[in-house]
Protein backbone atom coordinates (compact mmCIF):
# COMPACT_ATOMS: atom_id res chain seq x y z
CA UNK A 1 -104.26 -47.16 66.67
CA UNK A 2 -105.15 -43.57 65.95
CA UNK A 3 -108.59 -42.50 66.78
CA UNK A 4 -109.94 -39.64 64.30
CA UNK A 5 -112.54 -37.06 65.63
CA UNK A 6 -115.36 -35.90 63.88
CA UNK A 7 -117.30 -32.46 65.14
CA UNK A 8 -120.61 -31.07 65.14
CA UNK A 9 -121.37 -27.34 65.57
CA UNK A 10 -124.59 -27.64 67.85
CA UNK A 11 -125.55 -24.18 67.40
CA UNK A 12 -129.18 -24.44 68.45
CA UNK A 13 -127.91 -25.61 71.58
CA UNK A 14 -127.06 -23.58 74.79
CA UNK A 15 -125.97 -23.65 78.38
CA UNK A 16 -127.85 -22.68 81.73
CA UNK A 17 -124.96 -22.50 84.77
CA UNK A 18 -126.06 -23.55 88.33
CA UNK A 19 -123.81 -22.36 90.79
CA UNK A 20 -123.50 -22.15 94.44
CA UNK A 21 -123.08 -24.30 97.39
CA UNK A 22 -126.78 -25.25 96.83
CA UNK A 23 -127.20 -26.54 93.36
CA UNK A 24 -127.14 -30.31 93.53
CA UNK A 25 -129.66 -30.31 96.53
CA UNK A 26 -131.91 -27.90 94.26
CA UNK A 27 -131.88 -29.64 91.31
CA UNK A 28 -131.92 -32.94 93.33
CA UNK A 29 -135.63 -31.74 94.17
CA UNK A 30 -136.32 -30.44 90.47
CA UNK A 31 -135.14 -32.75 88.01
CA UNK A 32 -136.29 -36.23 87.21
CA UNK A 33 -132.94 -38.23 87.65
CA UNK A 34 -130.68 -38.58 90.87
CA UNK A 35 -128.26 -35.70 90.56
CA UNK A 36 -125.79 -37.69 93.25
CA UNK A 37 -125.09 -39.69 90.16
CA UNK A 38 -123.50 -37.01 88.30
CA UNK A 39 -119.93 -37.38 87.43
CA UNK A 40 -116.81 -35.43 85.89
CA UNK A 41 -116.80 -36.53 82.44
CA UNK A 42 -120.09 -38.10 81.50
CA UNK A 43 -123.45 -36.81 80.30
CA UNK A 44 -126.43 -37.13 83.09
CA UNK A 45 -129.67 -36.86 81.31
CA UNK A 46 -132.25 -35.67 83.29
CA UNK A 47 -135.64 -33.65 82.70
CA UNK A 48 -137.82 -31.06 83.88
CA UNK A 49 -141.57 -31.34 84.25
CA UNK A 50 -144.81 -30.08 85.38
CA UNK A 51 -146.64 -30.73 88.40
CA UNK A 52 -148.86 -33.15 86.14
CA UNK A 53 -145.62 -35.03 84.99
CA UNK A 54 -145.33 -33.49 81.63
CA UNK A 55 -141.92 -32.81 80.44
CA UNK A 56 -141.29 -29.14 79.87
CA UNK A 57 -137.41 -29.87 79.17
CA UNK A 58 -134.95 -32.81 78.31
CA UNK A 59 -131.54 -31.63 80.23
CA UNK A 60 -128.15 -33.04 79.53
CA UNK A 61 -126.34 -32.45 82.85
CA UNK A 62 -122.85 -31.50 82.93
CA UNK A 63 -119.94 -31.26 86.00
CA UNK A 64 -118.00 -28.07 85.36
CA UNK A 65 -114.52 -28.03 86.41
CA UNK A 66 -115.46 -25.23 88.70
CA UNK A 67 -117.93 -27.43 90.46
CA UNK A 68 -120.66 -25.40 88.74
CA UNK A 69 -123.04 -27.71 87.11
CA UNK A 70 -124.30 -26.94 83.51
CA UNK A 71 -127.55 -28.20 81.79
CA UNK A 72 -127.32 -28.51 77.87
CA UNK A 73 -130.78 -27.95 76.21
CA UNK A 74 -131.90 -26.47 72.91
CA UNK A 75 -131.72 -22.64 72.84
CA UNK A 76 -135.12 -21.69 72.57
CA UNK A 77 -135.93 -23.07 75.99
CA UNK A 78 -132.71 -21.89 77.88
CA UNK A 79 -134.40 -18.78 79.32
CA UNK A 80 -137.91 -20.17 80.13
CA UNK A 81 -136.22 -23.19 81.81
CA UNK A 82 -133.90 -20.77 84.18
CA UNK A 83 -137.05 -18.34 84.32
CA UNK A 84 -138.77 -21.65 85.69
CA UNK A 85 -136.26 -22.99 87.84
CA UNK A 86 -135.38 -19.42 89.33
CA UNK A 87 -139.37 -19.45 90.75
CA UNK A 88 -138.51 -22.14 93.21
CA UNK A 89 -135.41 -21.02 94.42
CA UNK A 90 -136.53 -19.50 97.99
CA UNK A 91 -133.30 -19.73 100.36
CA UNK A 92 -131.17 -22.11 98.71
CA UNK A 93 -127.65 -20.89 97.79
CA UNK A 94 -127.86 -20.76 93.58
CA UNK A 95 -127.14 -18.54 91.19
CA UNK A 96 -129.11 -19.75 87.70
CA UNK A 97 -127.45 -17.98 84.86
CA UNK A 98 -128.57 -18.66 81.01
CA UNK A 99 -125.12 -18.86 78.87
CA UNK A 100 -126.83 -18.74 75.47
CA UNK A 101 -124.35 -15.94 74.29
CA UNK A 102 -121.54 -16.81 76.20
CA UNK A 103 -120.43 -20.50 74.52
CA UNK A 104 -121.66 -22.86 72.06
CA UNK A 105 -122.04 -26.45 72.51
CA UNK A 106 -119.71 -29.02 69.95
CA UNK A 107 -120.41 -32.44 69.42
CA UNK A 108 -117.52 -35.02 68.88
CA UNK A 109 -118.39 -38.50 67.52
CA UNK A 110 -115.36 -41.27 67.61
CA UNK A 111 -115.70 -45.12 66.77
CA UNK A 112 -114.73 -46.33 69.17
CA UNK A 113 -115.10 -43.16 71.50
CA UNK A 114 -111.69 -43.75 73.48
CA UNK A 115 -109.29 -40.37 73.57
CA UNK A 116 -111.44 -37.49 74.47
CA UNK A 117 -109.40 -34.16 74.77
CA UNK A 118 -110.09 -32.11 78.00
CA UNK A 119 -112.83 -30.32 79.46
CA UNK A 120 -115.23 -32.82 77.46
CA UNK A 121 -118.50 -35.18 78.48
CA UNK A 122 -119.66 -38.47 77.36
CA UNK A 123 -122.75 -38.57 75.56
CA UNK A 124 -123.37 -42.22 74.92
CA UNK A 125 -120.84 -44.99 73.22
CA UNK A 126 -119.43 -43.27 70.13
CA UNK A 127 -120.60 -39.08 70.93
CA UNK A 128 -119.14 -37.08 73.34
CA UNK A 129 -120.47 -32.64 74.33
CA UNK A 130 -117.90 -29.95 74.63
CA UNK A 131 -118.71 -26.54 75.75
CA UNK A 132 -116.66 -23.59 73.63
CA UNK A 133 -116.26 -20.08 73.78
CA UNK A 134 -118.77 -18.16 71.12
CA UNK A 135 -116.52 -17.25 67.93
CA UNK A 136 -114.21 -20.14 68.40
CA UNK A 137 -114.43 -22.27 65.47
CA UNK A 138 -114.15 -26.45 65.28
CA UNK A 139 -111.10 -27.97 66.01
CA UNK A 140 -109.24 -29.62 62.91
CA UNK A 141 -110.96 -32.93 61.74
CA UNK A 142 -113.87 -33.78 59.51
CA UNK A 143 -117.17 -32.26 60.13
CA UNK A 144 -120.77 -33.60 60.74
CA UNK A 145 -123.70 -31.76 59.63
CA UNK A 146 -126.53 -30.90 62.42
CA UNK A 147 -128.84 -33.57 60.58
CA UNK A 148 -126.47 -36.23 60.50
CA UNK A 149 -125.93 -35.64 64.32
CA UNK A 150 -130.14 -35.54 64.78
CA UNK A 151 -129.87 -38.86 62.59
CA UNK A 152 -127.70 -40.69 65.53
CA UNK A 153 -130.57 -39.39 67.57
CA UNK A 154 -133.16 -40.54 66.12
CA UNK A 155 -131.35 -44.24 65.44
CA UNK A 156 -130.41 -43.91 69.09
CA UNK A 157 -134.06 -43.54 70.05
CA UNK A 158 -133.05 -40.31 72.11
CA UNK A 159 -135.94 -37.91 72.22
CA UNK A 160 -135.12 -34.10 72.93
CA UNK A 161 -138.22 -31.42 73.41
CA UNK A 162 -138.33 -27.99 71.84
CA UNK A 163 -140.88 -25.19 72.14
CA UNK A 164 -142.94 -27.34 70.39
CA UNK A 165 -143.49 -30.04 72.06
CA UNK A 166 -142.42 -28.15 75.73
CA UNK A 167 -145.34 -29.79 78.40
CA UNK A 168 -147.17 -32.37 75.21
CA UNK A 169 -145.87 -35.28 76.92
CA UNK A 170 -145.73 -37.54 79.94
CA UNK A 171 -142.42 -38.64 81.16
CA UNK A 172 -142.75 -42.31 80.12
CA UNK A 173 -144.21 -41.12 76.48
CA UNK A 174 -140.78 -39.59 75.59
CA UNK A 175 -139.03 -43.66 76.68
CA UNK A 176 -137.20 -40.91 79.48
CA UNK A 177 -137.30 -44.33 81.66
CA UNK A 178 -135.80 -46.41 78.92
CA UNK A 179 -132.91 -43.95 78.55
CA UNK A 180 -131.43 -43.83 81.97
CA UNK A 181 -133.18 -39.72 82.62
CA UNK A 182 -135.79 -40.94 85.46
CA UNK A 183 -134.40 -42.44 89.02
CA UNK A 184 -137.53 -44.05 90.63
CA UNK A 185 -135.29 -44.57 94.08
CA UNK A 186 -134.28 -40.68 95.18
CA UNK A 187 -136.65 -38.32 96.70
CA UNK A 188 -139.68 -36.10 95.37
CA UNK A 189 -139.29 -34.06 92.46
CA UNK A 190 -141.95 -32.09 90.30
CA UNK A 191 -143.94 -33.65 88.91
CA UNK A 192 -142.95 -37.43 91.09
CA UNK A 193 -145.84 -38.55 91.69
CA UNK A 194 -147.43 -38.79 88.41
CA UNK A 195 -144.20 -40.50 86.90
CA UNK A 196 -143.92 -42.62 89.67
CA UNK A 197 -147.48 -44.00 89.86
CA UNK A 198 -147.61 -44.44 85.70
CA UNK A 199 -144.89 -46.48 86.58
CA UNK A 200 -145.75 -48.58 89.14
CA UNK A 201 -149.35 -49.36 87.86
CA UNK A 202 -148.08 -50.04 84.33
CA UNK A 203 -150.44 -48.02 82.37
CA UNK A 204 -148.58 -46.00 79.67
CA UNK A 205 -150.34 -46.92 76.27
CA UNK A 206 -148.75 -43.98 73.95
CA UNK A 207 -145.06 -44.43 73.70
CA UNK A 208 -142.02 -42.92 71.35
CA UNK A 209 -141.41 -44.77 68.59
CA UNK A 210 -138.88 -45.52 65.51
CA UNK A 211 -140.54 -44.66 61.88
CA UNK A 212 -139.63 -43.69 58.44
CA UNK A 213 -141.45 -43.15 55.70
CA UNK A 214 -141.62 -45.13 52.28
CA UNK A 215 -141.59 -42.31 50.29
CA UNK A 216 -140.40 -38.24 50.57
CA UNK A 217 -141.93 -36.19 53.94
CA UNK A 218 -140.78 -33.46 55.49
CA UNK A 219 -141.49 -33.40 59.50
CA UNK A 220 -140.78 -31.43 62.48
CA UNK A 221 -141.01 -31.77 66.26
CA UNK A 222 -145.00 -31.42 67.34
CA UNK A 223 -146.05 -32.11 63.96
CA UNK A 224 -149.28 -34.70 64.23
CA UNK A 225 -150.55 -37.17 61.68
CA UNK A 226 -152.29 -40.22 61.51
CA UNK A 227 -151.27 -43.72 60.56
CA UNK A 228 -152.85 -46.03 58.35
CA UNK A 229 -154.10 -48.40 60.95
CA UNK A 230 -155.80 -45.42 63.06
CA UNK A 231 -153.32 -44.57 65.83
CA UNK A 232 -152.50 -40.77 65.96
CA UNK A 233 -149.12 -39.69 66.26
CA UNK A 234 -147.29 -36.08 67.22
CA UNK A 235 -143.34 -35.97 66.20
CA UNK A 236 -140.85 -35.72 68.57
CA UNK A 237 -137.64 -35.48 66.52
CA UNK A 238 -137.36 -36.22 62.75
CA UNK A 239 -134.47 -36.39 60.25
CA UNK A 240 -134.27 -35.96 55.88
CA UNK A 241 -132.67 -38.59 54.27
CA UNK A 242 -131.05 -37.83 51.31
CA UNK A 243 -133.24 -39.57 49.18
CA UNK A 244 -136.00 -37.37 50.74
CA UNK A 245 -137.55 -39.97 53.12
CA UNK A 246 -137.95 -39.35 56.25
CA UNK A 247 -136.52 -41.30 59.82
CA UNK A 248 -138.45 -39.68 63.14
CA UNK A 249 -139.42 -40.22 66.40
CA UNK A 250 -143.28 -39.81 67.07
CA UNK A 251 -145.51 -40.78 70.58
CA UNK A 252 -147.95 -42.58 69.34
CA UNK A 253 -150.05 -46.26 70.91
CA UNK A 254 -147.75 -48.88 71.31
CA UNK A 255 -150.35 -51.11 69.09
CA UNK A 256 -154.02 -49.81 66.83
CA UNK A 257 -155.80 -52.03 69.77
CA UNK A 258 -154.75 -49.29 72.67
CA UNK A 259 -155.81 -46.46 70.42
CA UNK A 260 -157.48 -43.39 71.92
CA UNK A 261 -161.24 -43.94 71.69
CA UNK A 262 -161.96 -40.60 72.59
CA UNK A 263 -160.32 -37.41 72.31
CA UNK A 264 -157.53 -38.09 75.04
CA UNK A 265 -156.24 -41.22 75.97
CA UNK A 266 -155.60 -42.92 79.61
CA UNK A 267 -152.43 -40.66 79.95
CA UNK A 268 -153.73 -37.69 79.01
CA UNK A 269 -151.99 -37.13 75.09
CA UNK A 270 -154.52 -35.28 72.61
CA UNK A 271 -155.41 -37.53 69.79
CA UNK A 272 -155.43 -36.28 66.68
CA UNK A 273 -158.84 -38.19 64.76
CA UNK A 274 -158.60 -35.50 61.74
CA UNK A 275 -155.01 -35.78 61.07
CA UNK A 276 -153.72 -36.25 57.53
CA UNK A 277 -153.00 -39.99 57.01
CA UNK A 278 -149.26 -40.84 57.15
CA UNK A 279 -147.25 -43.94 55.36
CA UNK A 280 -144.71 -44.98 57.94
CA UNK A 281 -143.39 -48.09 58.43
CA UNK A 282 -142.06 -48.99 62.18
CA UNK A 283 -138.30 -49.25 62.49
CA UNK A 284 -136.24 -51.16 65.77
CA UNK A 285 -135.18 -49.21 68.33
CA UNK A 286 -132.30 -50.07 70.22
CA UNK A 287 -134.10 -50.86 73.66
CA UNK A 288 -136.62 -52.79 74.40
CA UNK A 289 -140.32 -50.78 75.45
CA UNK A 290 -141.80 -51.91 78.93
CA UNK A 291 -144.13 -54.25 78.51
């Protein structure tokens, strides 16, 4: 049976190149997820955080056929992320290069996702990430619009982080354990210790979650509002429907009960008691939230 291929142009996406004899042990002690697990072929999501546990950036990991390994992040935080990641570099044996202007990253969606064409990584069950040389345009097939590839996001319950919302959340806010981007087995890691004890002791009260809105909204990432039983929210990802409603992805307390009652909560996310009052009604999302 003949598999068609629809592409994406992910033009606010870039690449940031890690190579050297070094780079797995480096990011091994950087990133959130075990980068041992990392295979040709398949996406390996991992992130980058804070000392305090906050997640500066949401990094699909990549094995180059080179044995380089490639992170996949929005554009606007390639640099700062190599900037950061060059600071703790010391002896080991990388060379951190941001490839903003030197590729651009294609999506390719297939149902089922069965025949992918070389040099290509797995994303999840039906999406798959191809890295391109800048100027060279899609391959023949139909084409799906940036928003209609955020949409499969925001169904998926993926989060991503921008320069918006770079450092506004802890680990476990963004789901990043529900999505297969922490490993709570490997070694230390920035930020470690604050993930790892949030998990252990259970305590997360401000979670991502599914929405959309009755009526027409327009929302972006970091955006805050307020619902109508009291919990404060800030956007993580959103999507326009045609019908102008609007699908997103917002932290916010897993029920009105837990609530900030102050101007932070237990995990440290700003509440927002002013906010402009939002009609949203929840939607599923495809995993279940720790209880």
């Amino acid at each position: 049976m003949h598999t068609s291929t629809t592409y994406c142009c992910l033009d606010d996406f870039a690449s940031v190149r890690f190579h050297g004899a070094d780079a797995g042990k480096f990011l091994q002690g950087q990133l959130s997820n075990d980068v041992g697990r990392l295979q040709p072929g398949v996406i390996l999501r991992a992130a980058l955080h804070t000392p305090q546990g906050r997640t500066l950036a949401l990094l699909w990991l990549a094995a180059a056929a080179d044995g380089d390994i490639l992170a996949l992040l929005p554009r606007e935080l390639a640099a700062t992320v190599a900037a950061q990641l060059r600071r703790y570099l010391l002896r080991a044996k990388v060379t951190i290069t941001d490839e903003s202007g030197h590729g651009r990253v294609l999506g390719l969606w297939q149902r089922p996702l069965s025949s992918l064409p070389d040099g290509c990584w797995r994303l999840d069950a039906e999406r798959a990430l191809a890295l391109r040389p800048t100027g060279e345009t899609a391959p023949p097939g139909a084409l799906m619009s940036r928003e209609q590839w955020r949409a499969l996001d925001v169904a998926g319950g993926l989060p991503q982080v921008y320069a918006a919302t770079s450092g506004q959340f802890v680990a476990q806010m963004l789901n990043l354990d529900c999505i297969d981007a922490i490993s709570f087995s490997k070694g230390c890691y920035t930020g470690q210790e604050v993930i790892a004890r949030a998990h252990y002791r259970g305590r997360v009260k401000r979670r991502m979650q599914r929405f959309e809105t009755p009526g027409a909204a327009q929302l972006a990432p970091g955006d805050t509002a307020q619902l109508e039983d009291g919990r404060s929210l800030r956007v993580v990802e959103a999507v326009a429907r045609a019908d102008g409603r609007c699908e997103f992805l917002a932290v916010a307390a897993i029920t009105a009960s837990m609530r900030a009652s102050g101007p932070q909560d237990e995990a440290g996310e700003a509440a927002a008691p002013h906010a402009a009052i939002l009609r949203a009604h929840p939607l599923p999302l495809p995993y279940p939230l720790p209880e």
